[in-house]
Each structure stands twice: as structure tokens, then as C-alpha cells.
Protein backbone atom coordinates (compact mmCIF):
# COMPACT_ATOMS: atom_id res chain seq x y z
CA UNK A 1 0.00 0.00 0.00
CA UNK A 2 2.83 2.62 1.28
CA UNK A 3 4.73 1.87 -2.46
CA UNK A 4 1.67 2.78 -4.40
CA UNK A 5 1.03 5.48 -2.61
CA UNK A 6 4.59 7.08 -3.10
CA UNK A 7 3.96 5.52 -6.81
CA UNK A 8 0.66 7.55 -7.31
CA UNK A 9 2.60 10.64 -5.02
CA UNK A 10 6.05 10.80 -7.34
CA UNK A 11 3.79 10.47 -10.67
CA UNK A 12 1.63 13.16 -10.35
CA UNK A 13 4.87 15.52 -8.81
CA UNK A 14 6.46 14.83 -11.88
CA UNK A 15 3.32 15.37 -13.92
CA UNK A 16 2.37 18.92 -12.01
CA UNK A 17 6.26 20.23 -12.65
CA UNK A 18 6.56 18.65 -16.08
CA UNK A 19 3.11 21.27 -17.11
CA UNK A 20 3.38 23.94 -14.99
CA UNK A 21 5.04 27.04 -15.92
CA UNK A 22 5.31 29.83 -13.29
CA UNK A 23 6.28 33.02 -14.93
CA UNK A 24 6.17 36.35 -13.15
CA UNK A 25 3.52 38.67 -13.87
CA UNK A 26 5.58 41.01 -15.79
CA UNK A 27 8.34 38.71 -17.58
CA UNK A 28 7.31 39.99 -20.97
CA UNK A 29 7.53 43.51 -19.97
CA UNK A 30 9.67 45.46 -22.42
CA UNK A 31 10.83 49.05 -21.01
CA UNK A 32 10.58 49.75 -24.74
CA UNK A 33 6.68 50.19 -24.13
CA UNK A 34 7.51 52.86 -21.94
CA UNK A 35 10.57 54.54 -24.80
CA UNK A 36 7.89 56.54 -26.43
CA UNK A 37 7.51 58.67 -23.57
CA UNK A 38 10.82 59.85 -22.73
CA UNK A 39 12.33 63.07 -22.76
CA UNK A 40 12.59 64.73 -26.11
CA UNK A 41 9.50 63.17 -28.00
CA UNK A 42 6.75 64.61 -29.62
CA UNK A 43 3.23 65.12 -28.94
CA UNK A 44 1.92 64.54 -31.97
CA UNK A 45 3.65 60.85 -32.53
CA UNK A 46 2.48 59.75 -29.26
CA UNK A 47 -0.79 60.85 -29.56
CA UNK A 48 -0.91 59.33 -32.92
CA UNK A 49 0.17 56.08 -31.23
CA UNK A 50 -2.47 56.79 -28.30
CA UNK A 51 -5.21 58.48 -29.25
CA UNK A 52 -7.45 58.26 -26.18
CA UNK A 53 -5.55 60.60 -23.80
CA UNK A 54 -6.56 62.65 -21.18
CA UNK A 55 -5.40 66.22 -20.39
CA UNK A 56 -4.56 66.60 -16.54
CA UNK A 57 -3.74 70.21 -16.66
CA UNK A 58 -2.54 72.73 -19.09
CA UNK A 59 -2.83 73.14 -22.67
CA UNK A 60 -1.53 70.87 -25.24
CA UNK A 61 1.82 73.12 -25.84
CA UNK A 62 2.32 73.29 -21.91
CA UNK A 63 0.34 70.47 -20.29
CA UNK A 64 0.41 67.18 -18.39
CA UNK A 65 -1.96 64.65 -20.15
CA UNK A 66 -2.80 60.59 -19.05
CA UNK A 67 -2.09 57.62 -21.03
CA UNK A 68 -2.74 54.06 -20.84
CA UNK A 69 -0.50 51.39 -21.36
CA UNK A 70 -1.63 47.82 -22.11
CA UNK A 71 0.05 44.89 -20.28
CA UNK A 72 -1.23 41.28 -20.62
CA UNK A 73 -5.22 41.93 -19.58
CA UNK A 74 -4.39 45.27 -17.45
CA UNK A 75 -3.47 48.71 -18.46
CA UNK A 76 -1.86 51.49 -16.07
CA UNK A 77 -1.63 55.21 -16.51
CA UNK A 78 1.40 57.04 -17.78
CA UNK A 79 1.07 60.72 -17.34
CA UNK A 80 3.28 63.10 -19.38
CA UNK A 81 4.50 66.67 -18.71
CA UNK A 82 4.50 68.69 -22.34
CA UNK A 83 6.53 71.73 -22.88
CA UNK A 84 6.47 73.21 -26.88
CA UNK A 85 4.52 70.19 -27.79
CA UNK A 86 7.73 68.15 -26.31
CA UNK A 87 7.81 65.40 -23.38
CA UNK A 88 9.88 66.60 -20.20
CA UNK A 89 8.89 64.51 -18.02
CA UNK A 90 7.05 61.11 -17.58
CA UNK A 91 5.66 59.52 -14.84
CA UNK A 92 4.45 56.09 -14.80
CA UNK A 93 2.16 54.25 -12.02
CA UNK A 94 3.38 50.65 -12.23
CA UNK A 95 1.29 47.66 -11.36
CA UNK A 96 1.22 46.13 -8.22
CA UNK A 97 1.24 42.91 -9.45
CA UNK A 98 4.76 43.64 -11.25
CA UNK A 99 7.35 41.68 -9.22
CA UNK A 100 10.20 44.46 -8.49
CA UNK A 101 12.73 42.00 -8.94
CA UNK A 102 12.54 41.29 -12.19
CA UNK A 103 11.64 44.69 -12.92
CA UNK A 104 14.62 46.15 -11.18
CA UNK A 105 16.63 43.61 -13.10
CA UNK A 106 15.32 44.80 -16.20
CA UNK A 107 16.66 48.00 -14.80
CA UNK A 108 19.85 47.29 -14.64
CA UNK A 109 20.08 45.07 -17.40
CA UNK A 110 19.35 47.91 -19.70
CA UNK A 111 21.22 51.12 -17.70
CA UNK A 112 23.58 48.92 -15.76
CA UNK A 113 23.95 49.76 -12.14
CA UNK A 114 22.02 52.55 -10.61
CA UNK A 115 24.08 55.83 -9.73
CA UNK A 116 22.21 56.36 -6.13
CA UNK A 117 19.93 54.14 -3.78
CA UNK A 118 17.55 55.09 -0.86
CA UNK A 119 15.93 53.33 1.56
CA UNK A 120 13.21 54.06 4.32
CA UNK A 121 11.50 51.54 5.89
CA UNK A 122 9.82 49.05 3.54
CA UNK A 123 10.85 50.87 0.31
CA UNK A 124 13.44 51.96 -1.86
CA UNK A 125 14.50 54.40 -4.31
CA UNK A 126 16.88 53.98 -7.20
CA UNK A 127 18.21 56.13 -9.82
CA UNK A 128 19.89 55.70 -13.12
CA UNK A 129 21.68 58.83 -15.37
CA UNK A 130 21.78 57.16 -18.29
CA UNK A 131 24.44 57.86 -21.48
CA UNK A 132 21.59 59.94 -23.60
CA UNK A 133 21.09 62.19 -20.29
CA UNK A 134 18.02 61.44 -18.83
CA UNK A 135 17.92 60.68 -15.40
CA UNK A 136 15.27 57.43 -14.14
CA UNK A 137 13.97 57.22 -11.02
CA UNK A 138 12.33 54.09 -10.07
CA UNK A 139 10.64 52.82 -6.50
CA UNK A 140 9.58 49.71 -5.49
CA UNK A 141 7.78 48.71 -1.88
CA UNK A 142 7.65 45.68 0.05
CA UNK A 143 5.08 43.82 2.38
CA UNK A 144 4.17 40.23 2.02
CA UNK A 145 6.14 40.35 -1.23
CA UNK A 146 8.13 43.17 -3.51
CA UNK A 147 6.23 45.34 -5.94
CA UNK A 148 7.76 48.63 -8.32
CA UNK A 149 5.51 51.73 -7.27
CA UNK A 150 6.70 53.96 -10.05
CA UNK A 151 9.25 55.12 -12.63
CA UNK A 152 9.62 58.46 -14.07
CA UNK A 153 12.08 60.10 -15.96
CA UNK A 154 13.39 63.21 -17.10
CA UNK A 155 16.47 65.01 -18.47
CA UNK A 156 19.14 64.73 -15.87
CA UNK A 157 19.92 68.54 -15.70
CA UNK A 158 16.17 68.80 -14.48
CA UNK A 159 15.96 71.79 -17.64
CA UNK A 160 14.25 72.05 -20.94
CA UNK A 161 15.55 75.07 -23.03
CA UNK A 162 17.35 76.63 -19.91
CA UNK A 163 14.28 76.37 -18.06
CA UNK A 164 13.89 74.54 -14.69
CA UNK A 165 11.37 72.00 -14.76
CA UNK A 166 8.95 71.14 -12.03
CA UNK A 167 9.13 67.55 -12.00
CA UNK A 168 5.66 65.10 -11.98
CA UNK A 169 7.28 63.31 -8.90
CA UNK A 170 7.27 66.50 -7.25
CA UNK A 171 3.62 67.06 -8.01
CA UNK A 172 2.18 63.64 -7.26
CA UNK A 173 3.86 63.81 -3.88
CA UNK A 174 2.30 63.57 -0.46
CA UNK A 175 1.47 66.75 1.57
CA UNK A 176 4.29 66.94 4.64
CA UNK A 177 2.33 68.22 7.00
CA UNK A 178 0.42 66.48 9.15
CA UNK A 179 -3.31 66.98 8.08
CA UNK A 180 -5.22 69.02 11.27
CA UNK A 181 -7.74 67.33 13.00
């Protein structure tokens, strides 16, 4: 009896590893979805690539407008900060389901190893100045497990045209004050 059972045990262990395929959320990610956002492109091309936007603030010449990117079955917003009709800034809301590992791998397999690291409590900060002078900024949180919280990036001098830029991650920040009750 105690041979068939580890018989009929070993069988279907073999069988369940032999079909089962556990990939991360995220493993087909490319940060190439993300390209046509950064720094220096145009408003027109990405609108023509995604027509549904929607404007946060501003005017098309001087704005920040919303995007959606697709990813497997779920999409998650992009916003965009437009100066002359040209990206500055980008700021993108990653999903929670995203493991950070592999995503911070992806990281560094494309930019190599980040230039500066933070960490408070349960989450980190990391950021990249890559060769073509934008500077990526990318945080990731942990509880039960890791997940990325957002990247963003930007041209490293924090200018476009001699003018300073007031980031989206400075925007989309937390109040510091404690609220009054």
C-alpha cells in the first residue's frame, strides 16, 4: 500500500512540474513600451500612437496629459508633462502585481547599475543617469512580497531650453504636513 502510494505521489509531482510554468507577472515587460515617452519626443507621434488621452492640466503646448498602457489583460496610466509640444517629463504608475525584482533587473540590465539608492522603511529608491542624459527614477515597496511603485524620468539637468522644470514626482507627492484634526 505505502509503495503505491509514493507511486501515485512521485507520478503526479512529476506530472504537475513537467506542465506547470510559473512566470512572473511582468516577464514579458519590455521598457521599450515605456521609450515613447521619454524626454525629447513629440506630442503629436504619441498621440498618434495613443489616441485616447486625457489632459490633466494645461494646454496641449504646456500640459500634463494621461495615457494608458496595455500589459497582458491590465493597463496602467502614464502621465506626461508637455513643454512646446515636447515630453519633459514622464511619470508612470506601475502595477502592483509587477514583481520588483525582475523589474529592477530589467533596470539594470538595460542602464547597468544605478548611480544612487535610498531606503526608508519598507521601500526603496533607485536612480539611473543614463548615457543619452536622462535621469530614471524608479521605486519599489515591500510587504508580504516586492512590488515597483513607479518610474519616471526626465532630463538629468532637471531643464528644458534653460528652463527649470517642475518635476511630476514632485507634483504627485504627499502633503508633509500632518493633516489638522
Amino acid at each position: 500500500m505505502q509503495k503505491r502510494f509514493f507511486i501515485i505521489v512521485l507520478f503526479s509531482l512529476v506530472l504537475s512540474s513537467t506542465f506547470a510554468e510559473v512566470d512572473p507577472p511582468n516577464y514579458n515587460f519590455s521598457l521599450d513600451s515605456l521609450k515613447i515617452f521619454f524626454p525629447g519626443k513629440n506630442f503629436a507621434e504619441i498621440q498618434k500612437k495613443y489616441p485616447k488621452s486625457e489632459k490633466v492640466e494645461g494646454n496641449q503646448k504646456d500640459g500634463i496629459y494621461k495615457y494608458y498602457v496595455a500589459q497582458i489583460r491590465y493597463k496602467f496610466p502614464v502621465f506626461v508633462q508637455y513643454k512646446n509640444s515636447q515630453v519633459v517629463d514622464f511619470y508612470a504608475r506601475l502595477p502592483s502585481y509587477f514583481l520588483h525584482d525582475v523589474f529592477h533587473q530589467s533596470m539594470i540590465n538595460r542602464y547597468g547599475k544605478q548611480d544612487q539608492y535610498f531606503k526608508k522603511l519598507n521601500s526603496a529608491v533607485y536612480i539611473w543617469n543614463n548615457e543619452d542624459g536622462i535621469r530614471f527614477t524608479y521605486s519599489g515597496s515591500c510587504t508580504i512580497n516586492c512590488f515597483p511603485m513607479y518610474l519616471t524620468g526626465m532630463k538629468a539637468d532637471g531643464t528644458f531650453q534653460g528652463q527649470a522644470i517642475d518635476p511630476l514626482l514632485n507634483k504627485f507627492k504627499f502633503p508633509q504636513e500632518k493633516p489638522k484634526i
